[in-house]
Protein backbone atom coordinates (compact mmCIF):
# COMPACT_ATOMS: atom_id res chain seq x y z
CA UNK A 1 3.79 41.23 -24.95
CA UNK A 2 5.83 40.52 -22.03
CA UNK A 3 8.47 42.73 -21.21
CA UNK A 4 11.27 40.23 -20.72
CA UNK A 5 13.79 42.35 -19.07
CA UNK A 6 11.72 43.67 -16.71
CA UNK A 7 11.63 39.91 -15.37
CA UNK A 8 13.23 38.75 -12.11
CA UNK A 9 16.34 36.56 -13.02
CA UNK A 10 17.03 33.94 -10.88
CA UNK A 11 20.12 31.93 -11.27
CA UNK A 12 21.80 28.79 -10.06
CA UNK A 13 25.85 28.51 -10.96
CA UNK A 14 27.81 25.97 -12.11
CA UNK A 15 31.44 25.81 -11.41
CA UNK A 16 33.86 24.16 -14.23
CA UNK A 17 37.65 23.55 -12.93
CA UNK A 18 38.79 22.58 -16.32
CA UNK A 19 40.21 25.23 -18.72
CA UNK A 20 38.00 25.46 -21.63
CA UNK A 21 37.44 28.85 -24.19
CA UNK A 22 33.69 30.03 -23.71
CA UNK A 23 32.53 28.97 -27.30
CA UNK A 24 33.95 25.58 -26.95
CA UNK A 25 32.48 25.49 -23.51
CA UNK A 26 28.79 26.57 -25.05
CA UNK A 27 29.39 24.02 -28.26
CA UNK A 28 29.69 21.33 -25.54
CA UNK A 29 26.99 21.72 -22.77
CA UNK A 30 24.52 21.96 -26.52
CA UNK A 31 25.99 18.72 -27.45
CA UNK A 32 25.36 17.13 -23.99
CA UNK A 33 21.89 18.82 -23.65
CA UNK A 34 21.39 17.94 -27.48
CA UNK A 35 19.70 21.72 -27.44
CA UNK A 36 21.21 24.21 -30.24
CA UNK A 37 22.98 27.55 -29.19
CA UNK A 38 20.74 30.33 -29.53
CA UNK A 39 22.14 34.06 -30.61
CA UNK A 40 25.19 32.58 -31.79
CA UNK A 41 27.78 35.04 -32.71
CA UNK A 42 25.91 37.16 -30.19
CA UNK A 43 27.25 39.07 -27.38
CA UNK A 44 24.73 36.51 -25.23
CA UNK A 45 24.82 33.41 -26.66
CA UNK A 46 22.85 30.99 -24.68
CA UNK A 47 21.42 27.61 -24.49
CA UNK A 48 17.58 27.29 -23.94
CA UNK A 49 16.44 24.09 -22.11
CA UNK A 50 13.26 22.65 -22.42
CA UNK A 51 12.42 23.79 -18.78
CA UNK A 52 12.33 27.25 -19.64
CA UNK A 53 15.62 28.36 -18.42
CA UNK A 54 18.70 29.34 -20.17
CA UNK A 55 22.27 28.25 -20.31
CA UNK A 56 24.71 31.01 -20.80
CA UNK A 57 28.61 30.67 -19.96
CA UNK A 58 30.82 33.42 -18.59
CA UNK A 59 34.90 33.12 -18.41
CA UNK A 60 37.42 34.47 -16.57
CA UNK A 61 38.43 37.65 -17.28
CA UNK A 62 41.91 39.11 -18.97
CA UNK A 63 44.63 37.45 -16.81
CA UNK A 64 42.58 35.34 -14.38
CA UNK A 65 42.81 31.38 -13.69
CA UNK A 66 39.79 29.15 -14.67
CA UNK A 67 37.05 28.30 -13.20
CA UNK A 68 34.50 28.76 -15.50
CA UNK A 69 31.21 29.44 -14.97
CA UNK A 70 27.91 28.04 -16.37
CA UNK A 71 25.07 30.60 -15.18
CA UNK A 72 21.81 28.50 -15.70
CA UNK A 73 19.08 31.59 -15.53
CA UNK A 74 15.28 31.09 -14.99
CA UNK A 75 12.57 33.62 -14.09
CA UNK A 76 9.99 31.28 -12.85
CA UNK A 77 12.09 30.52 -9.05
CA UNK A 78 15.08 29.95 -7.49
CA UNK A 79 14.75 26.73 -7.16
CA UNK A 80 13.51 26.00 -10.91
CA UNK A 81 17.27 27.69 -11.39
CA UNK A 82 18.52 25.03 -9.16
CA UNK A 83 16.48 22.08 -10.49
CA UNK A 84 17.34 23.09 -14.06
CA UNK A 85 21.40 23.75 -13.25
CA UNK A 86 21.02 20.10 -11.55
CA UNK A 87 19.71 18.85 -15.12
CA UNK A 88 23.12 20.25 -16.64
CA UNK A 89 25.36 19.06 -14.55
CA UNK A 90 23.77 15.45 -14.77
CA UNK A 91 24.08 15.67 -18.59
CA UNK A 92 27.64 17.20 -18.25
CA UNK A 93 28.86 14.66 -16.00
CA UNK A 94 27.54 11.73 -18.52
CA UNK A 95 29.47 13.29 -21.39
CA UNK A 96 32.11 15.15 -20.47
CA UNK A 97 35.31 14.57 -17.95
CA UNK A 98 35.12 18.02 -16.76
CA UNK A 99 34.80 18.88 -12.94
CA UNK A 100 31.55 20.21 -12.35
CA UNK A 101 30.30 21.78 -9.06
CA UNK A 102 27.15 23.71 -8.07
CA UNK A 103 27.84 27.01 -6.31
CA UNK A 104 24.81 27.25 -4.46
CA UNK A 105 23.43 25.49 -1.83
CA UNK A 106 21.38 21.84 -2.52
């Protein structure tokens, strides 16, 4: 059995500039990846996409402004982080009206 946090992590960032609470946020990138939410009610909730990587979305802290950040994790490459966090904005941008930005570098 593999030893999955002993895994390198790679991970691609997306930026949302709309204010949105972290389970609503998670509720909707599952409804535009039509994936379920896996470990709900977790302290790591997370969306798995068929690709292998995961979807997990991390908020502001206490007292800070939006954005909001959708952390798409893989531990095959960088660049399968990229390609994957490319596949969620797509979907996000054909169902949502949020403003969605990578933070990393195409």
């Amino acid at each position: 059995m593999t030893d999955v946090a002993s895994e390198q992590l790679y991970c691609a960032t997306l930026i949302v500039r709309d204010a949105v609470t972290k389970l609503d946020a998670l509720a909707i990138v599952a409804l535009a990846l039509d994936r379920p939410v896996s470990g709900a009610g977790t302290v790591r909730p997370q969306v798995l996409l068929p690709t292998g990587a995961s979807v997990e979305i991390e908020i502001p802290k206490f007292g800070e402004p939006p954005p909001l950040a959708i952390d798409v994790y893989s531990t095959v490459s960088d660049d399968h982080a990229k390609l994957s966090a490319l596949m969620v904005l797509s979907a996000l941008e054909e169902s949502t009206a949020w403003t969605v930005k990578p933070d990393f570098v195409l």
